[in-house]
N, C-alpha and C. Protein backbone atom coordinates (compact mmCIF):
# COMPACT_ATOMS: atom_id res chain seq x y z
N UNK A 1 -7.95 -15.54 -18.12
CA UNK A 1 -7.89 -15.02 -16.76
C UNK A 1 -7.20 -13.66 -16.74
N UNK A 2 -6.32 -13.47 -17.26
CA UNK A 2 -5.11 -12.20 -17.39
C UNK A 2 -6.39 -11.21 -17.94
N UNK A 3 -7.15 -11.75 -19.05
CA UNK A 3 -7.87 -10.33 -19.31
C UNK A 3 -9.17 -9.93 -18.78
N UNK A 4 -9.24 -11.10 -17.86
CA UNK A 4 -10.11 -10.30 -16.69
C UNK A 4 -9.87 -9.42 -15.51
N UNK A 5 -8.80 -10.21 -15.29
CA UNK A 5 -7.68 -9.12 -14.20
C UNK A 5 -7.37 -7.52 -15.24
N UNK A 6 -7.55 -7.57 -16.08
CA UNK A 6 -7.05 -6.48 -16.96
C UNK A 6 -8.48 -5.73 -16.79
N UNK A 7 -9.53 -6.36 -17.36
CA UNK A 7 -10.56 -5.77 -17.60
C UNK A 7 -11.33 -5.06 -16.20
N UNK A 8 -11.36 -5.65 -14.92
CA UNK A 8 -11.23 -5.32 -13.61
C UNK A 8 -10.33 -4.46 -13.06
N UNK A 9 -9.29 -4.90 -13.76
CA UNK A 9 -8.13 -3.06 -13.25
C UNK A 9 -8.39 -2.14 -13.95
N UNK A 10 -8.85 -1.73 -15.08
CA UNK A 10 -9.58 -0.97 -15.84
C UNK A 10 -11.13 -0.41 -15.38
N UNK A 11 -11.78 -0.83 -15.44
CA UNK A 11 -13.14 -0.86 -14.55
C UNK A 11 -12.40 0.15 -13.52
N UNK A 12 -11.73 -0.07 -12.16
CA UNK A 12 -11.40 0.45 -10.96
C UNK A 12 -11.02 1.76 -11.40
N UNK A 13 -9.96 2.03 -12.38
CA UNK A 13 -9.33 3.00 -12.78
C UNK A 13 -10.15 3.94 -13.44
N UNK A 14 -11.49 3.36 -14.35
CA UNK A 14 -12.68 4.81 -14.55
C UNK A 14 -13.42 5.01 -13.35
N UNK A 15 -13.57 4.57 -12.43
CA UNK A 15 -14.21 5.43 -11.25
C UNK A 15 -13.70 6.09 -10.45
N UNK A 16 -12.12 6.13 -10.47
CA UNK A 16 -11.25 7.15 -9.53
C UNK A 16 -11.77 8.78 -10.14
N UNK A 17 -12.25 9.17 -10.93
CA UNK A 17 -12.49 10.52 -11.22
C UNK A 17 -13.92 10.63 -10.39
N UNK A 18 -14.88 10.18 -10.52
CA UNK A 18 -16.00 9.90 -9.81
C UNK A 18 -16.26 10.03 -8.17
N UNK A 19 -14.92 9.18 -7.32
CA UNK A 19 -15.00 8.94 -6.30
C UNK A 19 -14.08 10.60 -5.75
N UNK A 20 -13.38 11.01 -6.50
CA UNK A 20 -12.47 12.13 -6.20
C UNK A 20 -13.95 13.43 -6.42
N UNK A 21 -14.94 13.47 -7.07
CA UNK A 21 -15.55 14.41 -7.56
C UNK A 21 -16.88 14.40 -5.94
N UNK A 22 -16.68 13.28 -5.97
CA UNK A 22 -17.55 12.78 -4.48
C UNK A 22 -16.74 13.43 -3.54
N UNK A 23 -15.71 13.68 -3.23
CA UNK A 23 -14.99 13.46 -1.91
C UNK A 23 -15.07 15.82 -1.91
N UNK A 24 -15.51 16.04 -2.81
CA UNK A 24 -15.73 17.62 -2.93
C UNK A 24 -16.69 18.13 -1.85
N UNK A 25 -16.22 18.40 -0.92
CA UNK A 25 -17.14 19.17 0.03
C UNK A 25 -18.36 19.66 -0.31
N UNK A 26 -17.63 20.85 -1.21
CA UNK A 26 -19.47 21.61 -1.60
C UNK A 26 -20.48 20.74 -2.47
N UNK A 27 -19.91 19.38 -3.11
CA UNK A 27 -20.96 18.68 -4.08
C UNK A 27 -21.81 18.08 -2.71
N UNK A 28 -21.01 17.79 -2.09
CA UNK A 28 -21.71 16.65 -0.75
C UNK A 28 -22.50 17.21 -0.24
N UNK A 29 -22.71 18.63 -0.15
CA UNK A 29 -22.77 19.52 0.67
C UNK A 29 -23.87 20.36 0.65
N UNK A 30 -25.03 19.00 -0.19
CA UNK A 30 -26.20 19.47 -0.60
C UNK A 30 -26.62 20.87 -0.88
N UNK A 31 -27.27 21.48 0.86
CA UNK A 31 -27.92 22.64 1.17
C UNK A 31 -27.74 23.90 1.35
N UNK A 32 -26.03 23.25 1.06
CA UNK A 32 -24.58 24.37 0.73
C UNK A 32 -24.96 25.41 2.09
N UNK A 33 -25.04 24.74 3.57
CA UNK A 33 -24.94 25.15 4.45
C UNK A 33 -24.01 25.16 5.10
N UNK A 34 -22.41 24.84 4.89
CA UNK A 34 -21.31 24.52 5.44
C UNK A 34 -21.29 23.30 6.24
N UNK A 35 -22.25 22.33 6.29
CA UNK A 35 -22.34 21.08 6.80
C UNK A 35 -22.52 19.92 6.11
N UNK A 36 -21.88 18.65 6.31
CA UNK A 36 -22.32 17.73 6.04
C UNK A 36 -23.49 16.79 6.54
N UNK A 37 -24.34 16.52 6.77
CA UNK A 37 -25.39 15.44 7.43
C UNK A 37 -24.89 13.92 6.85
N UNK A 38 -25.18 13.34 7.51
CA UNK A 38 -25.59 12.15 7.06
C UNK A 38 -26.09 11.64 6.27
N UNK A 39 -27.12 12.52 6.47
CA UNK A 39 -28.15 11.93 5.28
C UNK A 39 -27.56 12.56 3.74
N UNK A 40 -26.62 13.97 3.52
CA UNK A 40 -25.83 14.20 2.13
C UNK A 40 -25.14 13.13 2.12
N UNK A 41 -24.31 12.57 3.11
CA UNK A 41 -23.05 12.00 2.54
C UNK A 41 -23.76 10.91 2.33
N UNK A 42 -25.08 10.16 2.91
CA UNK A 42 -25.34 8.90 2.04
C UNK A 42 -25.81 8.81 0.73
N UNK A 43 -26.68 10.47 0.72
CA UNK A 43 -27.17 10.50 -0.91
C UNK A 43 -25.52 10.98 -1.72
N UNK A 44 -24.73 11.06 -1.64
CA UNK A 44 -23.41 11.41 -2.33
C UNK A 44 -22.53 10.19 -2.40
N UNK A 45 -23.39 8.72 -1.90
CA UNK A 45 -22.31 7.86 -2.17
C UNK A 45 -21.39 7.50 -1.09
N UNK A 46 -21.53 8.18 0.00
CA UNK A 46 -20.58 7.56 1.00
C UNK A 46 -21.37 6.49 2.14
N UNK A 47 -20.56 5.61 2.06
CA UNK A 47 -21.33 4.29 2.97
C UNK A 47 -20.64 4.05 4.39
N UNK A 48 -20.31 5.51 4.89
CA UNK A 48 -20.12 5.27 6.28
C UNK A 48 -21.26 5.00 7.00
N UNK A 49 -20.93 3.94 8.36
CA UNK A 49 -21.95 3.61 9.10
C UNK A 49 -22.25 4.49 10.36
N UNK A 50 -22.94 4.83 10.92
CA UNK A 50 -23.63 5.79 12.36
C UNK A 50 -22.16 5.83 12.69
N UNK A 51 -21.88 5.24 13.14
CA UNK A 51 -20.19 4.85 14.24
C UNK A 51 -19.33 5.79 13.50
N UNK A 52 -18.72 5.07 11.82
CA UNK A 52 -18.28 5.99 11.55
C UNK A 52 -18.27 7.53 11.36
N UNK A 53 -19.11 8.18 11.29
CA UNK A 53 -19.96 9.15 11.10
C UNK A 53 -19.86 10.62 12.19
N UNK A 54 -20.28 9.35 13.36
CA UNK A 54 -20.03 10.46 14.48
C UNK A 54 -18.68 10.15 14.92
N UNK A 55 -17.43 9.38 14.95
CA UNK A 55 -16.07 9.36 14.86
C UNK A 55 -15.27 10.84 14.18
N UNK A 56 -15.73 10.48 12.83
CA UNK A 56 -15.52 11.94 12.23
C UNK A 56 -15.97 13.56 12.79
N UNK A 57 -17.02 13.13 13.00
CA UNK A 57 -17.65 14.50 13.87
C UNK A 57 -16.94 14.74 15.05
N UNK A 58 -15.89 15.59 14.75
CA UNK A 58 -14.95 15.57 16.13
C UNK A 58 -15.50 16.99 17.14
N UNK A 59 -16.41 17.52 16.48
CA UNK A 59 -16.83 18.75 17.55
C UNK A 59 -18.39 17.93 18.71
N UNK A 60 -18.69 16.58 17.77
CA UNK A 60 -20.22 16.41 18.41
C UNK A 60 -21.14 16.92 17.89
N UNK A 61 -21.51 17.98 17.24
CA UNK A 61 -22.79 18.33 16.73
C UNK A 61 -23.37 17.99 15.73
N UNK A 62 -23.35 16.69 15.26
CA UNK A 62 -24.27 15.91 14.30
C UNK A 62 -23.84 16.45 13.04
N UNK A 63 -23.16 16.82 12.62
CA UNK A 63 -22.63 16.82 11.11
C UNK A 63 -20.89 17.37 11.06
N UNK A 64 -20.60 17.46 9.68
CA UNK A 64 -19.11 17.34 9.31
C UNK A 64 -19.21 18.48 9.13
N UNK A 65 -18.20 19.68 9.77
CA UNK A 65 -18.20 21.31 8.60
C UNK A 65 -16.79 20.26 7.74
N UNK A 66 -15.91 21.49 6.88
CA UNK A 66 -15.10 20.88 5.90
C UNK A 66 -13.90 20.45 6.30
N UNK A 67 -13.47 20.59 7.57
CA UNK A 67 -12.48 19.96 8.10
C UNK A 67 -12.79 18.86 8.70
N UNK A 68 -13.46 18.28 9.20
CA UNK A 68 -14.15 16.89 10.00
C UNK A 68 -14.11 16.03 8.29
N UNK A 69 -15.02 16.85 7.19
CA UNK A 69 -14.91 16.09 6.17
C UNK A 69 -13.74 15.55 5.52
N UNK A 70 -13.10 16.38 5.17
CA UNK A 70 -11.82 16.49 4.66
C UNK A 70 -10.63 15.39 5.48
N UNK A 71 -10.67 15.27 6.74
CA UNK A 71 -10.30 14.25 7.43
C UNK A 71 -10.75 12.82 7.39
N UNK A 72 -12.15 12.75 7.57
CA UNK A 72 -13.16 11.13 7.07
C UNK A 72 -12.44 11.18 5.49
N UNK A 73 -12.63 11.88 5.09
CA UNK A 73 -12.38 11.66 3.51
C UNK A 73 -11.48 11.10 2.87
N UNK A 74 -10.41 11.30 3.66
CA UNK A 74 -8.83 11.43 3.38
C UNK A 74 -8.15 9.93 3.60
């Protein structure tokens, strides 16, 4: 049991470089238009739902610039 708990905390600990390389604005940031869509951040791995999405969008206009992101992100 211990070295599954081991082998599982290990596992978690190689995808923190991954999930940090995700959370990069300009990678997300497909069309490198200063926006996020929805539709980048789902192809980039992020599994926010509609709700969440437009929560973050604190101006209303249907996507994240890098401060809306940088906040969801965080």
């Amino acid at each position: 049991m211990k070295k599954l708990v081991l082998a599982l905390s290990l596992a978690g600990f190689a995808a923190l470089p991954a999930l940090a390389q995700e959370a990069d604005f300009t990678k997300v940031d497909a069309d490198a238009d200063g926006m996020v869509s929805m539709e980048e951040a789902a192809a980039a791995g992020w599994t926010w739902t509609e709700d969440d999405f437009k929560a973050a969008d604190a101006d209303g206009d249907g996507s994240l610039n890098a401060e809306e992101f940088a906040a969801a992100a965080g």
